[in-house]
N, C-alpha and C. Protein backbone atom coordinates (compact mmCIF):
# COMPACT_ATOMS: atom_id res chain seq x y z
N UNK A 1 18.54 -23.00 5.93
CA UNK A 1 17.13 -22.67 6.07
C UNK A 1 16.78 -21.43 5.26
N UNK A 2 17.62 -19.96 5.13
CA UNK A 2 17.33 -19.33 4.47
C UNK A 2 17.24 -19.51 3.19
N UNK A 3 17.54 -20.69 2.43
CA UNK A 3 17.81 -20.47 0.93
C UNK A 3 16.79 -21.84 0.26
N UNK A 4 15.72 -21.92 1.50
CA UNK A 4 14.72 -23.05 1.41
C UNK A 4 13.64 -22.02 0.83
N UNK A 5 12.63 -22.85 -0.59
CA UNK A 5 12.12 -22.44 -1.17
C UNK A 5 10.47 -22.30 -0.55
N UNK A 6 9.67 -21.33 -0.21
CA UNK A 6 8.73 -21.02 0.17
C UNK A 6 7.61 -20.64 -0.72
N UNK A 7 6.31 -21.70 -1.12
CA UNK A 7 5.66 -21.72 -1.93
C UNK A 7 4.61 -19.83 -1.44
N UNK A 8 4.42 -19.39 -1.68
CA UNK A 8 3.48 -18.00 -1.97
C UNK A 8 2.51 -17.76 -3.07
N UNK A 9 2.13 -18.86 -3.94
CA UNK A 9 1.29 -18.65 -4.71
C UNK A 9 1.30 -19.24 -5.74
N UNK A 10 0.17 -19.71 -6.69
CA UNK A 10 -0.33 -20.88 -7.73
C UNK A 10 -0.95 -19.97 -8.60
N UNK A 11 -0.48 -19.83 -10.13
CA UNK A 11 -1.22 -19.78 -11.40
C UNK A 11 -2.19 -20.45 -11.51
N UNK A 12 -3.44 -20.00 -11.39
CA UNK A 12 -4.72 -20.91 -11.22
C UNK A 12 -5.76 -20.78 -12.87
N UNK A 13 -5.00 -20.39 -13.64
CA UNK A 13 -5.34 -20.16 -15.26
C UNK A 13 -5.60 -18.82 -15.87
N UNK A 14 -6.12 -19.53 -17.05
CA UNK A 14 -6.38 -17.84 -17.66
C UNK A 14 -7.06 -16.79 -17.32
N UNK A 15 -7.15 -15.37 -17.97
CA UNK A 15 -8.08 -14.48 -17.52
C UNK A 15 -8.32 -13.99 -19.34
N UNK A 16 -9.16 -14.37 -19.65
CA UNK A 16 -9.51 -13.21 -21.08
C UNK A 16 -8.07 -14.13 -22.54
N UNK A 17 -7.85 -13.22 -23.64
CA UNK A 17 -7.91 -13.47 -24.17
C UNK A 17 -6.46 -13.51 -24.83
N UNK A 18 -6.07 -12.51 -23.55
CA UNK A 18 -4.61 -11.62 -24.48
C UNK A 18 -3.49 -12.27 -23.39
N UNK A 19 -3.82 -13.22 -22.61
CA UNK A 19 -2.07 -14.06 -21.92
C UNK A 19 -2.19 -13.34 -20.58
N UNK A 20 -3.26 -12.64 -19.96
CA UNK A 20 -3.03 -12.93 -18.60
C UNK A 20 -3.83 -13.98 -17.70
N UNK A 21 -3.09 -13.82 -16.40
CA UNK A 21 -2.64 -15.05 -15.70
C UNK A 21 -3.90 -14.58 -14.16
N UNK A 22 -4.72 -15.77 -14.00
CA UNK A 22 -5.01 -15.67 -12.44
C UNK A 22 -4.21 -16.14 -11.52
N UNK A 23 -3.62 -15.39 -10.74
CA UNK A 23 -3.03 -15.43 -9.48
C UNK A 23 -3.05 -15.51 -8.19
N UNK A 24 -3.32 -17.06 -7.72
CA UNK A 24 -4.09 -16.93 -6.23
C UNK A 24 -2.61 -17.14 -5.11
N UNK A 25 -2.45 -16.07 -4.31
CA UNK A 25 -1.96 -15.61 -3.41
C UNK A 25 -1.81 -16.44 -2.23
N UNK A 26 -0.73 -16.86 -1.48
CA UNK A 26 -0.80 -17.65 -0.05
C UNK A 26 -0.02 -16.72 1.05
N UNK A 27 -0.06 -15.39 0.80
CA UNK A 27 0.63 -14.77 1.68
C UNK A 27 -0.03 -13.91 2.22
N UNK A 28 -0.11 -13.53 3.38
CA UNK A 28 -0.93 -12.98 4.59
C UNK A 28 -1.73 -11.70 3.91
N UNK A 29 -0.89 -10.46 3.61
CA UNK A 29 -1.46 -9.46 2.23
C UNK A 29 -1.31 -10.10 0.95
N UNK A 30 -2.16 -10.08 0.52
CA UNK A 30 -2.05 -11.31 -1.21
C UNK A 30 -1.32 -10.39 -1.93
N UNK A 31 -1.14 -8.89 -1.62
CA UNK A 31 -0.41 -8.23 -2.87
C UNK A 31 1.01 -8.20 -2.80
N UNK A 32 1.41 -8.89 -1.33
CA UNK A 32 2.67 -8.70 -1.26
C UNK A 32 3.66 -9.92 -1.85
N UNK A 33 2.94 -10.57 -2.60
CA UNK A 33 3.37 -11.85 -3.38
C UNK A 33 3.59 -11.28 -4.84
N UNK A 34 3.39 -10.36 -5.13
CA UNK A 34 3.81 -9.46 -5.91
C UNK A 34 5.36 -8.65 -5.34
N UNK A 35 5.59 -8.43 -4.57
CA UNK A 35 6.84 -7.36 -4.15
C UNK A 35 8.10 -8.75 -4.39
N UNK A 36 7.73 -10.17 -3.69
CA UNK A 36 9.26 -11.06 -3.72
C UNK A 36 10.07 -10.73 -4.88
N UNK A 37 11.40 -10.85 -4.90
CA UNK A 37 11.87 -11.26 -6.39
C UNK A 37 13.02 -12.23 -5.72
N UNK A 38 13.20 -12.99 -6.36
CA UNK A 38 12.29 -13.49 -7.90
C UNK A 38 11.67 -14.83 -7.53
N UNK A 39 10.46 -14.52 -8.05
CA UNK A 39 9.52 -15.37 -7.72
C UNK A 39 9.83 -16.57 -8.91
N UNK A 40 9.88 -18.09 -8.44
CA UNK A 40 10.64 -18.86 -9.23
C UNK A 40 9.37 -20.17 -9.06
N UNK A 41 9.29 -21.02 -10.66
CA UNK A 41 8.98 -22.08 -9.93
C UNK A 41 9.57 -23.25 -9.79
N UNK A 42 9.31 -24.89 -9.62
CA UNK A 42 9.91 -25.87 -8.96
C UNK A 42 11.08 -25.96 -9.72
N UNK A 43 11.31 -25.26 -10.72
CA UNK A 43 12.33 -25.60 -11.44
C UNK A 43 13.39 -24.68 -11.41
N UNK A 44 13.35 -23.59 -10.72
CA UNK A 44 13.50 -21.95 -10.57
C UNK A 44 13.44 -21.00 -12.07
N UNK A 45 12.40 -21.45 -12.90
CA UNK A 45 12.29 -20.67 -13.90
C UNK A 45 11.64 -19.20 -13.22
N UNK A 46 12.21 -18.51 -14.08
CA UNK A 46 11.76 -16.90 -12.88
C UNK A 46 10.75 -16.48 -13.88
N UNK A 47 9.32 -15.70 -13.19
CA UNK A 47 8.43 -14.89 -13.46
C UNK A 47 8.47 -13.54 -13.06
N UNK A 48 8.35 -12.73 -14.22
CA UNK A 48 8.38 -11.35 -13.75
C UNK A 48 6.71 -10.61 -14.10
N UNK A 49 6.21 -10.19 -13.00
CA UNK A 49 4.42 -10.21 -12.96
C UNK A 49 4.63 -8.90 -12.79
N UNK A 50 3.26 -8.74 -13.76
CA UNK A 50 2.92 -7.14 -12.92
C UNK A 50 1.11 -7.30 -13.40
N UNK A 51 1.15 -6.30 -12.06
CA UNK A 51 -0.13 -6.21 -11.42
C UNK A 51 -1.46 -5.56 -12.51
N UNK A 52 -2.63 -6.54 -12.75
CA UNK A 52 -3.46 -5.96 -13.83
C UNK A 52 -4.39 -5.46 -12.83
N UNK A 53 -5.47 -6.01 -12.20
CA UNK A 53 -6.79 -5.87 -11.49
C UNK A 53 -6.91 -6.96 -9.97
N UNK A 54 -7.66 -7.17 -9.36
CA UNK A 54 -8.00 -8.07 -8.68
C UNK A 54 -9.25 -8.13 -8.43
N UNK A 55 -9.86 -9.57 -8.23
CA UNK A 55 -10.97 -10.22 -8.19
C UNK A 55 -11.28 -10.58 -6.64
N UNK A 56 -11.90 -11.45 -6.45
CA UNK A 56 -12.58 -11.38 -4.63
C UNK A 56 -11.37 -12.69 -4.50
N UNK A 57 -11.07 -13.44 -5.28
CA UNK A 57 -10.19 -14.06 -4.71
C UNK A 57 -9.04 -14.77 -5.61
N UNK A 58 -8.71 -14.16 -6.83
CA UNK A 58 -7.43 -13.61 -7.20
C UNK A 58 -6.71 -12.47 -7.57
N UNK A 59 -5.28 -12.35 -8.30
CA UNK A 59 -5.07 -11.17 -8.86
C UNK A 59 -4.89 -12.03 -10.03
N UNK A 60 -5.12 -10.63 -11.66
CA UNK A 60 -4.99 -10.91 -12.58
C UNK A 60 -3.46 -9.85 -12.85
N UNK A 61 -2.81 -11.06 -13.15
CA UNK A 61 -1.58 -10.52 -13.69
C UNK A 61 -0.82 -10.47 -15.05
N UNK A 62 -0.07 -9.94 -15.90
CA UNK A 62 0.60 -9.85 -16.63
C UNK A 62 2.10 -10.74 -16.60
N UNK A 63 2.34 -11.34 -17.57
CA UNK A 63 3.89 -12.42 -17.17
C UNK A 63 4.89 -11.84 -18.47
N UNK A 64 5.82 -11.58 -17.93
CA UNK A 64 6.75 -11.33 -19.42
C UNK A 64 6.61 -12.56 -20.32
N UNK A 65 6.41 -12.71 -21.55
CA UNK A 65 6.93 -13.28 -22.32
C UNK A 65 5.20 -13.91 -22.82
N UNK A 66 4.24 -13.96 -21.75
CA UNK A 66 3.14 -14.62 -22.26
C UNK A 66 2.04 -13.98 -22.62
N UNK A 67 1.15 -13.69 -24.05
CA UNK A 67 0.73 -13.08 -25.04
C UNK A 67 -0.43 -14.02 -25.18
N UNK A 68 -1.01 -15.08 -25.43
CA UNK A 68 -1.94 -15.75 -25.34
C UNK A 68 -2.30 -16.40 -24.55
N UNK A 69 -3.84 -16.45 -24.61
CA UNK A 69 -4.91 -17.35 -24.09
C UNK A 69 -4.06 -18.85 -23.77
N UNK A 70 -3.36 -19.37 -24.72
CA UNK A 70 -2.98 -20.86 -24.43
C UNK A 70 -1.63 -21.17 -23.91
N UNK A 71 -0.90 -19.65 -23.74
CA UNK A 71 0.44 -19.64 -22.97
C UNK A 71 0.01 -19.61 -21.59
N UNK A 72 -0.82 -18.41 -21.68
CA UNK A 72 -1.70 -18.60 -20.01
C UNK A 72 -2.24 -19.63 -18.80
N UNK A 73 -3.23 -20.29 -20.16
CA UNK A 73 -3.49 -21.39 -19.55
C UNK A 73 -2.67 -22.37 -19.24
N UNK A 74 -1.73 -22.64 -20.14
CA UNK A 74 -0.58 -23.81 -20.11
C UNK A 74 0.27 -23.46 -18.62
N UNK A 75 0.67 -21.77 -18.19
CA UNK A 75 0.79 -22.07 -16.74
C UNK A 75 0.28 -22.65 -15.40
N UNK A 76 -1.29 -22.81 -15.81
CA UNK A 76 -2.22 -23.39 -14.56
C UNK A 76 -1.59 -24.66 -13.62
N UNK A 77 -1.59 -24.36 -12.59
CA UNK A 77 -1.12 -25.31 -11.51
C UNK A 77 0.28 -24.55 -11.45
N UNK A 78 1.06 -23.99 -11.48
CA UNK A 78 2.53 -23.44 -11.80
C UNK A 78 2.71 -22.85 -10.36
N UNK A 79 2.79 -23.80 -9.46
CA UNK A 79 3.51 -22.95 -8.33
C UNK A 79 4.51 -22.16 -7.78
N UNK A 80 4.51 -21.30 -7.70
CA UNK A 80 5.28 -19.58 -7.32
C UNK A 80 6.52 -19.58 -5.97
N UNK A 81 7.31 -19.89 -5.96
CA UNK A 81 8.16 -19.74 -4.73
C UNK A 81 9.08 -18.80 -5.12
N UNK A 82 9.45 -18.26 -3.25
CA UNK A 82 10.41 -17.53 -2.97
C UNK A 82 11.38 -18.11 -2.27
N UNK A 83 12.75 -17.69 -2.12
CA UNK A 83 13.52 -18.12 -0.74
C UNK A 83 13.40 -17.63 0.35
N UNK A 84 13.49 -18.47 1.62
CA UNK A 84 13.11 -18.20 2.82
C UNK A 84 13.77 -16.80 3.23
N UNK A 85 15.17 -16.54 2.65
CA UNK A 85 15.50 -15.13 2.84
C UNK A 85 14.95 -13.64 2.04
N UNK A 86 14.19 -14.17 1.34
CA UNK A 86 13.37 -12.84 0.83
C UNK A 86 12.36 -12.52 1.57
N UNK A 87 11.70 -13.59 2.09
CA UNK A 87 10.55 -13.15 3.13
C UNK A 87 11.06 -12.17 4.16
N UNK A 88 9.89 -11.52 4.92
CA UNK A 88 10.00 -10.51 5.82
C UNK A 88 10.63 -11.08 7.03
N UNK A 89 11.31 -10.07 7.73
CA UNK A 89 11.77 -10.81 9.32
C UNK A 89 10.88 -10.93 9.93
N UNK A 90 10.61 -12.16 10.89
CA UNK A 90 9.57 -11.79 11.97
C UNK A 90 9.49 -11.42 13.40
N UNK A 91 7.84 -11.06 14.03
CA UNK A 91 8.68 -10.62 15.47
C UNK A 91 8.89 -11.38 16.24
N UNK A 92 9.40 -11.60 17.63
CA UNK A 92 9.40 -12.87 18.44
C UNK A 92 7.91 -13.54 18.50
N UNK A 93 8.03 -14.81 18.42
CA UNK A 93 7.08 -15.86 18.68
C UNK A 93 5.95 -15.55 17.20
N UNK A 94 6.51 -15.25 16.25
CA UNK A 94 5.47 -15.22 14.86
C UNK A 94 6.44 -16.18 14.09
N UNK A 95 5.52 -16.76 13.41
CA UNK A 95 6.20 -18.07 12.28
C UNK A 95 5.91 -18.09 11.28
N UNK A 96 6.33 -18.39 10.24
CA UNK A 96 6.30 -19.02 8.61
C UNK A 96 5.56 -20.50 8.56
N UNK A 97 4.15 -20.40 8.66
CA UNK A 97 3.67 -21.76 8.26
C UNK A 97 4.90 -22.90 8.31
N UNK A 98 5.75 -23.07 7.32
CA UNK A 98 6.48 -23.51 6.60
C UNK A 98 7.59 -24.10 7.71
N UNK A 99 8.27 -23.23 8.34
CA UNK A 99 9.03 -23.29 9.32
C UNK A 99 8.54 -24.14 10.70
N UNK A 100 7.10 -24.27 10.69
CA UNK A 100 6.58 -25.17 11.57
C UNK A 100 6.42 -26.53 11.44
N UNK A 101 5.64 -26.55 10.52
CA UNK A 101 5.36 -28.05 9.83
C UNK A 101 6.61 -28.79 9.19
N UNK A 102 6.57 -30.25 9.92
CA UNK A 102 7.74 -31.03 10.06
C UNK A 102 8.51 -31.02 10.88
N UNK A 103 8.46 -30.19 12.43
CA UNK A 103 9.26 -30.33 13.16
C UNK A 103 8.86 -31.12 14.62
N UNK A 104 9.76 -31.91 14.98
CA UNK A 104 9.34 -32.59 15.90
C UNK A 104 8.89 -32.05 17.52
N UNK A 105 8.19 -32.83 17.94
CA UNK A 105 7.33 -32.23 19.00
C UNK A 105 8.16 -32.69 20.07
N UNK A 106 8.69 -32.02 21.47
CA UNK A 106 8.40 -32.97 22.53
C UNK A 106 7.67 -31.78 23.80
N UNK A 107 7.80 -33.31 24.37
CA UNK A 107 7.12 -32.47 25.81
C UNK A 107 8.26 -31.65 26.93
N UNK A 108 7.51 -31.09 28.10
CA UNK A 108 8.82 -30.27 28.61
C UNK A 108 9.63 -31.15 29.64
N UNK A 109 9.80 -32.46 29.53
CA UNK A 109 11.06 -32.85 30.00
C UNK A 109 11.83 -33.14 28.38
N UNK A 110 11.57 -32.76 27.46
CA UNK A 110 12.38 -33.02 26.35
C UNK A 110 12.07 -34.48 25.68
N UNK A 111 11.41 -35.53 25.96
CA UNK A 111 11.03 -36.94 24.89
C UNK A 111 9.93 -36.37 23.90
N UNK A 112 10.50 -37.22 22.98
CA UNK A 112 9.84 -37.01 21.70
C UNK A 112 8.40 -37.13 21.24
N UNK A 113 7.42 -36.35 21.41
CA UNK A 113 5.95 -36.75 21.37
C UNK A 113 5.79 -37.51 19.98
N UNK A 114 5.97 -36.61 19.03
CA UNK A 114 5.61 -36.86 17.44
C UNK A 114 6.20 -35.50 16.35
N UNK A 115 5.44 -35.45 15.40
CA UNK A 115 5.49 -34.26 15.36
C UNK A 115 4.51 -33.60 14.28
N UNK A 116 4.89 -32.00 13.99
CA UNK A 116 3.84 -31.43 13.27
C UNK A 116 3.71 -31.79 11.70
N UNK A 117 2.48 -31.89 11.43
CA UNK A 117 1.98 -32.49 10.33
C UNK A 117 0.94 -31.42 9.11
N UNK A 118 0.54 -30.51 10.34
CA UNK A 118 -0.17 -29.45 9.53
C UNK A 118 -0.78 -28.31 10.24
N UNK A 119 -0.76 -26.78 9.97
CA UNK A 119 -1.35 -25.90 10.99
C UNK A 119 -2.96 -25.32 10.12
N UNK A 120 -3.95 -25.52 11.32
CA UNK A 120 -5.30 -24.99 10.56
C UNK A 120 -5.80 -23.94 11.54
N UNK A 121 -6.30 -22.81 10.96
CA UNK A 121 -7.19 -21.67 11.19
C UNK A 121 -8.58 -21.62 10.71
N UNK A 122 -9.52 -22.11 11.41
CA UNK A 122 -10.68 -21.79 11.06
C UNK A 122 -11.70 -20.62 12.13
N UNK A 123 -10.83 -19.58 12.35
CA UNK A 123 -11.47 -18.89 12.73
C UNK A 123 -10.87 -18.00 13.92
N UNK A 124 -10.69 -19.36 14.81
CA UNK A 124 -11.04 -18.68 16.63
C UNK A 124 -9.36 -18.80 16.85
N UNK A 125 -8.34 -19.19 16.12
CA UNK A 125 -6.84 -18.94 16.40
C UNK A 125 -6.45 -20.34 15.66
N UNK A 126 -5.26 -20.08 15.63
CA UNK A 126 -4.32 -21.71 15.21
C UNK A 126 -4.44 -22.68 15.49
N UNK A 127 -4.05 -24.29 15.17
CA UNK A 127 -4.41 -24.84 15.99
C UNK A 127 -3.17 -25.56 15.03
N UNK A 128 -2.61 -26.49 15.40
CA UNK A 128 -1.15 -27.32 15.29
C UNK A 128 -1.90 -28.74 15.08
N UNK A 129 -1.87 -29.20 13.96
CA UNK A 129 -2.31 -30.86 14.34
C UNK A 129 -0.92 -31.86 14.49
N UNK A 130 -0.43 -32.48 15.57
CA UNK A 130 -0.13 -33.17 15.73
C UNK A 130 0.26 -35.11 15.64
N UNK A 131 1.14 -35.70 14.80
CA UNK A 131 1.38 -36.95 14.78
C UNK A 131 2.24 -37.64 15.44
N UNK A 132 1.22 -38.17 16.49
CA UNK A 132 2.17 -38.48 17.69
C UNK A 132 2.75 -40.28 17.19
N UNK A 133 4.11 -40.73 18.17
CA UNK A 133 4.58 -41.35 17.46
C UNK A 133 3.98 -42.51 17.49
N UNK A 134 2.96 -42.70 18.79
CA UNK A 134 1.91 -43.83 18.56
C UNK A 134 0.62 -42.67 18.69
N UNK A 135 -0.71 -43.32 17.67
CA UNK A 135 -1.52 -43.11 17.73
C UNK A 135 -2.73 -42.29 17.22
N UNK A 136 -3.10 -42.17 17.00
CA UNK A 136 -3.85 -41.21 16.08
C UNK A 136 -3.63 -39.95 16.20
N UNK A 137 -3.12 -39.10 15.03
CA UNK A 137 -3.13 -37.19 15.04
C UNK A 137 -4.36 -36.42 16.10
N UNK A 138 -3.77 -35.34 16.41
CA UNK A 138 -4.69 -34.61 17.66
C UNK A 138 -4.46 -33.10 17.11
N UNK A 139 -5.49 -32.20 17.59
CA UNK A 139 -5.58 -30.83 17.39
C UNK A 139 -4.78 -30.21 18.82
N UNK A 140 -4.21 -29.32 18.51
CA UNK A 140 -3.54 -28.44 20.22
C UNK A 140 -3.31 -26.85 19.49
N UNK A 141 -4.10 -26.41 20.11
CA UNK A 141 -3.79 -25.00 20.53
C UNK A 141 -2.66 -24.28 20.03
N UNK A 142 -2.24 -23.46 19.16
CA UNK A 142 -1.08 -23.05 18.73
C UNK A 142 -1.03 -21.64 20.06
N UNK A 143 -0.92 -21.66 21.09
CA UNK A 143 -0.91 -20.75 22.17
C UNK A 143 0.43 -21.16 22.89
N UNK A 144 0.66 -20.28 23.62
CA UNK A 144 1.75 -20.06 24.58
C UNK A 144 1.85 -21.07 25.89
N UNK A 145 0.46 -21.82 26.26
CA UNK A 145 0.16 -22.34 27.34
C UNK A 145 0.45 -23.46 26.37
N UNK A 146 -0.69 -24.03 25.51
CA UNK A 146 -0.14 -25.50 24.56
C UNK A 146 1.38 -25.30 24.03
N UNK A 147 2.11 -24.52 23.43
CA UNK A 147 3.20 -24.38 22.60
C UNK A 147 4.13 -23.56 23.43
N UNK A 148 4.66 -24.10 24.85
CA UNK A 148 5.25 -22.82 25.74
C UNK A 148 6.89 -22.69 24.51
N UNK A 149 7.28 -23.46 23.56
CA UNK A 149 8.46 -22.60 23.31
C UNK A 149 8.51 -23.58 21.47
N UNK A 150 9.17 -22.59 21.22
CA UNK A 150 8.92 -23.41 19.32
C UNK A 150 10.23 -22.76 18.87
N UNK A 151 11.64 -23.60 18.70
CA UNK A 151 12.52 -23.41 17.80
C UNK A 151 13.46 -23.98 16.38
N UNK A 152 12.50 -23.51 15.70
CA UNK A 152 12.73 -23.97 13.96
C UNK A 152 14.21 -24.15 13.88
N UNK A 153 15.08 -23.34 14.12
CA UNK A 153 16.50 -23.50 14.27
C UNK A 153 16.81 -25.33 14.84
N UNK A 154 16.50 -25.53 15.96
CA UNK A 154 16.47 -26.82 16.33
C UNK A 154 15.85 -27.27 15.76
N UNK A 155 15.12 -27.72 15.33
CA UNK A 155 14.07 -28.66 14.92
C UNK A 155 13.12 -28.97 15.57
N UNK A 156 12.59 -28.55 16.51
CA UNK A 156 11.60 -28.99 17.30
C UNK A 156 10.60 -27.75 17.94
N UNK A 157 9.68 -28.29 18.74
CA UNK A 157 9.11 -27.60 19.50
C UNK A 157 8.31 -28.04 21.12
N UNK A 158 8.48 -27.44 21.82
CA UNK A 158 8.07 -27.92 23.22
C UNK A 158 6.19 -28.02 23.45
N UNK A 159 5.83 -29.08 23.75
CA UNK A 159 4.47 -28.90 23.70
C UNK A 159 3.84 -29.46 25.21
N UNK A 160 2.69 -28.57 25.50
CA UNK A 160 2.42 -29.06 26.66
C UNK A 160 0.83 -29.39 26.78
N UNK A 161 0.16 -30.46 26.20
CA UNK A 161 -0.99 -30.26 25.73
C UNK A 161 -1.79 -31.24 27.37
N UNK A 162 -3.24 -30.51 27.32
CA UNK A 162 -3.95 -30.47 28.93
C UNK A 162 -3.75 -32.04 28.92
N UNK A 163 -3.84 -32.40 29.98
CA UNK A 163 -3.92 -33.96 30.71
C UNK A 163 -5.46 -34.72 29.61
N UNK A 164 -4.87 -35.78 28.69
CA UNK A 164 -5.73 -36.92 28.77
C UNK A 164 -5.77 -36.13 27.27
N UNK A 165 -4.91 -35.25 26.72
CA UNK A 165 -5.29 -34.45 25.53
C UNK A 165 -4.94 -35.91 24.40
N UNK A 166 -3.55 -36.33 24.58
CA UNK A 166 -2.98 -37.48 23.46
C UNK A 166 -3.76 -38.75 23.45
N UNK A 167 -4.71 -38.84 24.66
CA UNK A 167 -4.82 -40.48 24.73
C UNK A 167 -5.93 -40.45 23.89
């Protein structure tokens, strides 16, 4: 698990004239997608960035080796990973997106509900969408009462969602 590659950020094209790079960020402080090393992509070709300016919703960065407008652009779409062991430790009961999604669900006598498929935040807290093994995906609460226990190590997570929530 530690040496599983964790996407943190997409070359989203050029900036100007002279080979730097827009840099849109997937990590909680966007600047700290700057500190990983070495930031690699699907292929583990390594990028070494440094920090030009930032915009409302990228950073403009500098890449060794790239000098033009059409080296720049030619990175666009170039997704940015780290290994799961460069990331920060976390505290009890905080997660890595990443570490959630794909692990199977059950309930608390232990049978297999389904499992996670994708986590969304729009606002008011987490919410876990769920693919149960019959039936159409459901939203649940990424809370302590819906999610009384979640271990990535196992593969799974315990879910206890209100009466009449799956049907």
């Amino acid at each position: 698990m530690q040496d599983r590659k964790i996407l943190v950020g997409i070359f989203s094209g050029a900036h100007g004239v002279k080979g730097l790079v827009r840099l849109k960020s997937f990590t909680e402080e966007p600047a700290a997608v700057l500190s990983y090393k070495p930031l690699t992509d699907e292929n583990d070709k390594e990028f070494a960035l440094k920090f030009k300016m930032a915009t409302n919703t990228h950073m403009i960065v500098e890449i060794k080796g790239v000098k033009t407008r059409e080296a720049a652009e030619a990175l666009r779409g170039t997704k940015l990973y780290v290994t799961r062991a460069a990331l920060p430790k976390l505290k009890k009961r905080e997660f890595y997106e990443s570490d959630i999604i794909g692990l199977t669900t059950r309930d608390k006598t232990g049978k297999e509900c389904g499992k996670v498929i994708a986590i969304h935040n729009y606002g008011g807290g987490p919410f876990l969408e769920v693919q149960p093994v019959q039936g159409k995906a459901f939203m649940l609460p990424f809370n302590k009462e819906c999610v009384p226990d979640v271990d990535p190590e196992a593969g799974h997570i315990t879910i206890a969602p209100p009466e009449g929530w799956m049907s």
